[in-house]
Protein backbone atom coordinates (compact mmCIF):
# COMPACT_ATOMS: atom_id res chain seq x y z
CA UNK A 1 -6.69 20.28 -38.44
CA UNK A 2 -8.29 16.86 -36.50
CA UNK A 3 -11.89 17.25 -36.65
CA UNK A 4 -14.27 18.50 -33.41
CA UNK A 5 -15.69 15.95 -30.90
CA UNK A 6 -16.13 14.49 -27.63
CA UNK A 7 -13.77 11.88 -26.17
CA UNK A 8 -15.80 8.89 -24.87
CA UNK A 9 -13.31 8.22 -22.40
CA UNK A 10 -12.98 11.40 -21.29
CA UNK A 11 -13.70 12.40 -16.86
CA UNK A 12 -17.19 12.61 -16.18
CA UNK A 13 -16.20 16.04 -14.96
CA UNK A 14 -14.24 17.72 -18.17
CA UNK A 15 -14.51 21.33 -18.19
CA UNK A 16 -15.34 21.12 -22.28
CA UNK A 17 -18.17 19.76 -24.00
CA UNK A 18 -16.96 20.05 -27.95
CA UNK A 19 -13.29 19.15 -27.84
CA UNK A 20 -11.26 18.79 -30.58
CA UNK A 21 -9.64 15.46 -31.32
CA UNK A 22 -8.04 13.37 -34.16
CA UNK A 23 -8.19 9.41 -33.75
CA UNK A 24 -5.12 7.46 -33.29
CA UNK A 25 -4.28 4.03 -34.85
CA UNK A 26 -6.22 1.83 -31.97
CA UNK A 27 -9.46 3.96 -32.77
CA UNK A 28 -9.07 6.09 -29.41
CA UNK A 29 -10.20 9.82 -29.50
CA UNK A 30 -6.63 12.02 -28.51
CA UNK A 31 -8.06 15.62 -27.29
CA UNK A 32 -6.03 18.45 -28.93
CA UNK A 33 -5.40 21.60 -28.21
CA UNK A 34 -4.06 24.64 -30.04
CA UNK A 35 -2.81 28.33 -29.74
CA UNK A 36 -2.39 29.72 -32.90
CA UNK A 37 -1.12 33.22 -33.66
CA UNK A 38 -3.15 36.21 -35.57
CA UNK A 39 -0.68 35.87 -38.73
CA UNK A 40 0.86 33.46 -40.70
CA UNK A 41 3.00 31.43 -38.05
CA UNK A 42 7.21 31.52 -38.64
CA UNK A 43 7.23 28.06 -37.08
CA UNK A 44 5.83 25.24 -35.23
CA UNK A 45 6.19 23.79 -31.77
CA UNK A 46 4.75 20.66 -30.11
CA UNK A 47 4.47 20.41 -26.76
CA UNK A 48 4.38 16.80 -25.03
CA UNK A 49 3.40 16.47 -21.39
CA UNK A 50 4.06 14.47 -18.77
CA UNK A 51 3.00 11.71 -17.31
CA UNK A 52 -0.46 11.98 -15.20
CA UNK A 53 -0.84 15.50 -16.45
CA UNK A 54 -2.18 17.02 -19.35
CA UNK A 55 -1.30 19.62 -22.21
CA UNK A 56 -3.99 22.72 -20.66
CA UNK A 57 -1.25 22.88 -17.91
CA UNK A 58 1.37 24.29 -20.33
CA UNK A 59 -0.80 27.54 -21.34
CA UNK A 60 1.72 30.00 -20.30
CA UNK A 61 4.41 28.58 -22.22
CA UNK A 62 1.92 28.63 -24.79
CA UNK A 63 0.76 32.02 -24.80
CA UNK A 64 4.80 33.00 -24.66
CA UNK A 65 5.57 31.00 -28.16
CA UNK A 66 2.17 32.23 -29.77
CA UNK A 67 3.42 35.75 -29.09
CA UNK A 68 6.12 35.23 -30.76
CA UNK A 69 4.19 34.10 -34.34
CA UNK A 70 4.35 30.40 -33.17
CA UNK A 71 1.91 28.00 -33.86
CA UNK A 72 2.15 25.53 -30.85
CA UNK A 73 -0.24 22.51 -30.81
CA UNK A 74 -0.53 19.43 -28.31
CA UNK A 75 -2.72 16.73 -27.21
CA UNK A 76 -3.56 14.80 -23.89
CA UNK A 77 -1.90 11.02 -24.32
CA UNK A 78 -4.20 8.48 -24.80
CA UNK A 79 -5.06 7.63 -20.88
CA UNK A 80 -4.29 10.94 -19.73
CA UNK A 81 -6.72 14.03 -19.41
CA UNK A 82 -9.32 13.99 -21.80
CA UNK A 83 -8.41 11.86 -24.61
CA UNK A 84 -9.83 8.09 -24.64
CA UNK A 85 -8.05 4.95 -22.67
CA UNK A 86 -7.83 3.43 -19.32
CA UNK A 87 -5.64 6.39 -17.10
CA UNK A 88 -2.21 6.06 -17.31
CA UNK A 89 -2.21 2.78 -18.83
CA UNK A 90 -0.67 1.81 -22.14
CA UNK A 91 0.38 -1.26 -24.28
CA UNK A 92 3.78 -0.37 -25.02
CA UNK A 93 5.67 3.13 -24.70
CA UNK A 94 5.67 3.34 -28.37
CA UNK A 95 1.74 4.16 -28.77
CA UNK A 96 3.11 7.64 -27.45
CA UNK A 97 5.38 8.32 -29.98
CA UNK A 98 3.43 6.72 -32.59
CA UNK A 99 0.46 9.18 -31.44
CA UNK A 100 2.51 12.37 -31.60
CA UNK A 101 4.07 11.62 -34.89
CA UNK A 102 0.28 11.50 -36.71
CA UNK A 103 -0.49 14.34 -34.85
CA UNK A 104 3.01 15.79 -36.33
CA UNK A 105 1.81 14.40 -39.84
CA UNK A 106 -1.61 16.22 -39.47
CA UNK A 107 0.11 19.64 -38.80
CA UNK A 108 2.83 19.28 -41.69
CA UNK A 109 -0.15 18.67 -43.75
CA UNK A 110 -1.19 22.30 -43.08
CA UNK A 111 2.20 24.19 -42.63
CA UNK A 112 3.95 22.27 -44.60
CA UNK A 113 7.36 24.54 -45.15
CA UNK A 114 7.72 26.04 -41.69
CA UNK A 115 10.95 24.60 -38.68
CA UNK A 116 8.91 22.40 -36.47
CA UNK A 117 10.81 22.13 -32.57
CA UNK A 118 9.68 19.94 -30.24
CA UNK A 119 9.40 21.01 -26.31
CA UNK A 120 9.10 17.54 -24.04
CA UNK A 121 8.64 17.68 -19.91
CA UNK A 122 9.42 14.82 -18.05
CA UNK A 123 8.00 11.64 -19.45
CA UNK A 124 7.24 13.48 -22.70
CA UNK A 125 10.94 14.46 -22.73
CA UNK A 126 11.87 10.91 -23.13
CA UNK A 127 8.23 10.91 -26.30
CA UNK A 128 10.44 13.92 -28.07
CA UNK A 129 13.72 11.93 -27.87
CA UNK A 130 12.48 9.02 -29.15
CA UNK A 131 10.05 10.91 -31.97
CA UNK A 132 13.33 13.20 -33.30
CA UNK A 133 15.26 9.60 -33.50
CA UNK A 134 12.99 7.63 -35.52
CA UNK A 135 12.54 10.85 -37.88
CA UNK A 136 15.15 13.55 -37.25
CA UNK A 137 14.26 15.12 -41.21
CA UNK A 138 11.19 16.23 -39.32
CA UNK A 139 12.52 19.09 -37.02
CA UNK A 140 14.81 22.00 -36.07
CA UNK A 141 15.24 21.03 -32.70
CA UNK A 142 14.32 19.78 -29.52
CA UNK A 143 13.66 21.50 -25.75
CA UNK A 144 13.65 19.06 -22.90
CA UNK A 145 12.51 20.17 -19.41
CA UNK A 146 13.60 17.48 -16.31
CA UNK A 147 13.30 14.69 -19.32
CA UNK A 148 12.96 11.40 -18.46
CA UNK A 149 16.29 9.86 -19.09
CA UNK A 150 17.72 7.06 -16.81
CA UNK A 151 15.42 5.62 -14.33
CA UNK A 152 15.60 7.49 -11.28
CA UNK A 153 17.50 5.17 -8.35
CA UNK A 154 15.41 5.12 -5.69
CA UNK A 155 13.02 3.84 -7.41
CA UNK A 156 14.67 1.58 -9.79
CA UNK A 157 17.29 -0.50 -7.71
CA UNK A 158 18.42 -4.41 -9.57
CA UNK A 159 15.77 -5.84 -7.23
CA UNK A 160 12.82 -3.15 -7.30
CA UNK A 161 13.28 -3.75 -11.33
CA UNK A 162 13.20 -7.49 -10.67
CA UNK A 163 10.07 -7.32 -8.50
CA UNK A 164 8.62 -4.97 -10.61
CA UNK A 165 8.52 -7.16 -13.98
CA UNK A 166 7.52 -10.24 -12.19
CA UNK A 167 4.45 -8.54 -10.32
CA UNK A 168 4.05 -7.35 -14.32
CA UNK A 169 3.19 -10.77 -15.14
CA UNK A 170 0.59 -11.64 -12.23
CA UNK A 171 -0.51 -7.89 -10.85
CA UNK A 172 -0.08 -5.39 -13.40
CA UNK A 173 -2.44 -2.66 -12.02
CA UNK A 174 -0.78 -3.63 -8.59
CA UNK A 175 -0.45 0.16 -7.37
CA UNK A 176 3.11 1.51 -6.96
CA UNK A 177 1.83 4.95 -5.03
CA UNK A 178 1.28 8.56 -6.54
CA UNK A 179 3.55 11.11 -7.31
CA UNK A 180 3.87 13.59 -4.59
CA UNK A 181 2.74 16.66 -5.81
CA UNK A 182 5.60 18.44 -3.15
CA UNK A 183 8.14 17.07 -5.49
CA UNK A 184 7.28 19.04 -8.63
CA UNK A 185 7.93 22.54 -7.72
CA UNK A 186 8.93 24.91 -4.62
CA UNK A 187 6.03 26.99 -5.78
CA UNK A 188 3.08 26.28 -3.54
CA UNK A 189 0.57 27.87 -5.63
CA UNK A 190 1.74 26.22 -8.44
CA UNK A 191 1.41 22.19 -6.55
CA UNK A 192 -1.82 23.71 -5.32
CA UNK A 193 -3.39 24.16 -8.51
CA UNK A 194 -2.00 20.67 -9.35
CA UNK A 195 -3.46 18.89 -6.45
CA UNK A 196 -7.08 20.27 -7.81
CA UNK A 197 -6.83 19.67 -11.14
CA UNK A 198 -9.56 17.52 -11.63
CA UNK A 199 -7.72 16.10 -15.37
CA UNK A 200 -4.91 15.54 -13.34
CA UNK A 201 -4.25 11.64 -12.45
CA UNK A 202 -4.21 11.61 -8.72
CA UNK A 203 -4.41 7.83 -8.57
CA UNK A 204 -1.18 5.54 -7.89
CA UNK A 205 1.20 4.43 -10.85
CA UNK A 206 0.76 0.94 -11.91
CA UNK A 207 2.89 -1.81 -12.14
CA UNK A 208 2.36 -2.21 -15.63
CA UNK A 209 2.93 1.60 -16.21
CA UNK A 210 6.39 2.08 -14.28
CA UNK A 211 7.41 -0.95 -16.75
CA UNK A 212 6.79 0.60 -19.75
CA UNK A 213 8.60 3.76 -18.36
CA UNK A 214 11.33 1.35 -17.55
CA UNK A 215 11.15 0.64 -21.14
CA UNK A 216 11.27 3.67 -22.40
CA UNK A 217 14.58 4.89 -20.47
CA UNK A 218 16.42 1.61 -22.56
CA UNK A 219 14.94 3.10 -25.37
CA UNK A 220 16.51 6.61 -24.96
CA UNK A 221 19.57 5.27 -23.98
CA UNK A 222 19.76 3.03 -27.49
CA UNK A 223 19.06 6.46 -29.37
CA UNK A 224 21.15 9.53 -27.72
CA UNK A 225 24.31 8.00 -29.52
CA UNK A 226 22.53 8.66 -32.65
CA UNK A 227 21.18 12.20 -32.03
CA UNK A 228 22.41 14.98 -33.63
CA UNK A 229 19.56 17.98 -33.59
CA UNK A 230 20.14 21.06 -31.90
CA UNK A 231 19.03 20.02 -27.96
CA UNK A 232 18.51 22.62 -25.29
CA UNK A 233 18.54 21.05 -22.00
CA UNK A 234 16.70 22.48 -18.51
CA UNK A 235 17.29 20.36 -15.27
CA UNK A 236 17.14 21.30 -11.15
CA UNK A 237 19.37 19.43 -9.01
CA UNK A 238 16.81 18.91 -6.18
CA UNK A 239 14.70 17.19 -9.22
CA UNK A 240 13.15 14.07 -6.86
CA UNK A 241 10.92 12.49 -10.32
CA UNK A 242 14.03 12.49 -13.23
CA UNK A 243 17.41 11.92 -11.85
CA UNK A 244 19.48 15.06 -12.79
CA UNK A 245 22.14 12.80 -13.49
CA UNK A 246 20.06 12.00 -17.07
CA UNK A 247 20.63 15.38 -18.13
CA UNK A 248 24.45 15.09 -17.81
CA UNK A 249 24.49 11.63 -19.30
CA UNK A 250 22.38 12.96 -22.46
CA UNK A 251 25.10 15.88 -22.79
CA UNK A 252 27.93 13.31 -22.39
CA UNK A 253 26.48 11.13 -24.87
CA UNK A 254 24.68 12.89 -27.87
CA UNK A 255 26.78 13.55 -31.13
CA UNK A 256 24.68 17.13 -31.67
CA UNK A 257 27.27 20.26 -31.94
CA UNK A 258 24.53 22.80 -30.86
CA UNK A 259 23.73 20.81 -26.87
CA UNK A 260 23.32 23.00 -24.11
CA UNK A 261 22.57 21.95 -20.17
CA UNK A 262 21.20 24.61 -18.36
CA UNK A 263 21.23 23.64 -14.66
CA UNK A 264 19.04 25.20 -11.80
CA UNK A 265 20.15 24.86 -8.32
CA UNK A 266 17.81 23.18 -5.69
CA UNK A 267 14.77 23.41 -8.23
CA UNK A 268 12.34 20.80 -8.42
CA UNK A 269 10.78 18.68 -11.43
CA UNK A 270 8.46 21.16 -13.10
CA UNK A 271 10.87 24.28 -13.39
CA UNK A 272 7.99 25.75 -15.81
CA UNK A 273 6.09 26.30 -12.58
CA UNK A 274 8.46 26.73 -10.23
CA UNK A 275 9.51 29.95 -8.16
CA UNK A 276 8.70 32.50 -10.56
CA UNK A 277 12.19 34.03 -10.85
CA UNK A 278 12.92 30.10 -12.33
CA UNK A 279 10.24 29.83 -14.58
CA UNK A 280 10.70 33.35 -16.09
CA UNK A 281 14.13 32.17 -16.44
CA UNK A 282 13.34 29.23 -18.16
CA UNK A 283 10.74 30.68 -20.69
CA UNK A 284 13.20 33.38 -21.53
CA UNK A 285 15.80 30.90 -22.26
CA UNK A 286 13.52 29.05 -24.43
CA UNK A 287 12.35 31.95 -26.46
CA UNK A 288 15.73 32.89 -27.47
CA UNK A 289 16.95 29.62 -28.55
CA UNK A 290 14.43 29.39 -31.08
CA UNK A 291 14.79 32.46 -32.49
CA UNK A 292 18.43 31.97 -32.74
CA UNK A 293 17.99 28.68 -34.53
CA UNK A 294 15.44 30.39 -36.71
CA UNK A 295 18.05 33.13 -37.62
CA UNK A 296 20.60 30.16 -38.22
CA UNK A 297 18.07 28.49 -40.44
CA UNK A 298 17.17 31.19 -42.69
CA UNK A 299 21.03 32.57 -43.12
CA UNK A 300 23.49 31.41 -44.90
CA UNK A 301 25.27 27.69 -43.16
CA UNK A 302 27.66 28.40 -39.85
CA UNK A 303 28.89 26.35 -37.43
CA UNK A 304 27.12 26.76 -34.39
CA UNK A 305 29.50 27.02 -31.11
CA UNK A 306 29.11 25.10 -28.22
CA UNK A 307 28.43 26.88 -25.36
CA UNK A 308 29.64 25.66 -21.76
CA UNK A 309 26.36 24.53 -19.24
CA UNK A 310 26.26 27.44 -17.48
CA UNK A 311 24.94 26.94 -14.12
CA UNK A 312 21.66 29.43 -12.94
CA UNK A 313 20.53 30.09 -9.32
């Protein structure tokens, strides 16, 4: 497992002092965190955050998956929460998916022979998409939560993309404004909590960084025709941060018999912290789609049916 240490770049006010960390290909310290279960763990799941946030906030999902013998691991992207590099800023979408795959290398090292699934929200949806298409050998499956898909309209007109690559060139830390935390869930403790979180990135979104998100829809786009892992799909159709419409074009477009689009009405972005009746929902869902694949897995070969997207309230 990475080695113990303190992030130089970490927030002056980061709740932990000794923080476990493994160093990434630039030489920047990526903070880790893990929930491991009391026995020997049936199978692996990586969690990749969002954008702004990081991977503390997904401790309930956690605790859920360790209960169930999972060993589920995750780090803070470099720039985000308490691993190393200017906030929210990065060279090229790529460093996140080349960061996650050594962190996947460093766990297959240790659990060698165990399913690994992948659970993305958001921008880290579009990390897991991208990871499972440059090495699909590497896992059972993948669990997207509001991923990050096609570029969300409002905000990414022909001339707002224009503009936005030409102020690349001569303002790139030009501010863009922050993400309204009203937008991520109905659940007012919930954007509470997220307003307060001092590892959260309350700042505005840089030129520079909506670019390289710009980049990475293109990306995803190139690589759904080419996807054929087991996908399990959450979305809410008042979602105002990932179009919706992403969702139903990744459905539409992957090659994968065993895709399923479950669809939330009038939830916002972060349905794993939305209205509780949502987000107990969604974690139920989640647990028993990896248990089925695990059942799939260890039995004999069968062709998995595809299920219509059934629509929740």
């Amino acid at each position: 497992m990475p080695e113990d240490g303190t992030p130089e770049a970490s927030p002056p006010d980061a709740p932990e002092k000794d923080l476990q960390h493994y160093v990434n290909q630039d030489g920047q310290k990526i903070f880790c965190r893990y929930w491991k279960p009391e026995t020997p763990p049936r199978a692996l799941v990586f969690v990749v955050h969002g954008a702004g946030e990081h991977c503390c906030r997904y401790d309930d999902l956690a605790q859920l998956l360790t209960g169930l013998n999972f060993f589920v691991f995750s780090h803070d992207h470099v720039g985000h929460g308490q691993s190393d590099g200017d906030r929210m800023t990065v060279s090229d979408f790529h460093v996140y998916v080349r960061d996650a795959l050594q962190h996947v290398d460093l766990m297959r090292k240790e659990h060698p022979n165990i399913p690994l699934f992948i659970c993305g929200h958001s921008m880290g949806g579009a990390i897991s998409i991208l990871m499972a298409n440059e090495r699909p050998a590497d896992f059972s499956g993948l669990i997207l939560i509001s991923p990050l898909v096609l570029p969300n309209p409002e905000s990414a007109s022909s001339f707002k993309v224009f503009a936005a690559k030409i102020l690349n060139h001569v303002l790139p830390n030009f501010s863009l404004g922050g993400i309204d935390p009203n937008c991520l869930s109905r659940n007012k403790q919930e954007v509470e909590c997220y307003a307060k979180d001092p590892l959260v990135h309350h700042g505005g979104l840089k030129v520079s960084f909506g670019v390289q998100l710009l980049n990475a829809t293109a990306r995803v786009e190139k690589a759904l025709p080419h996807f054929k892992l087991p996908v399990l799909l959450f979305h809410g159709t008042a979602d105002k941060l990932c179009d919706f419409k992403g969702s139903q074009f990744m459905m539409d477009t992957v090659p994968s018999e065993d895709k399923t689009l479950k669809v939330y009405e009038n939830a916002f972005h972060t349905l794993h912290k939305e209205l509780p009746e949502v987000t107990s929902a969604v974690f139920q869902e989640i647990k028993s789609w990896i248990l089925q694949r695990l059942e799939v897995s260890t039995s004999a070969p069968a062709t998995t049916e595809q299920p219509e997207p059934p629509k929740t309230t």
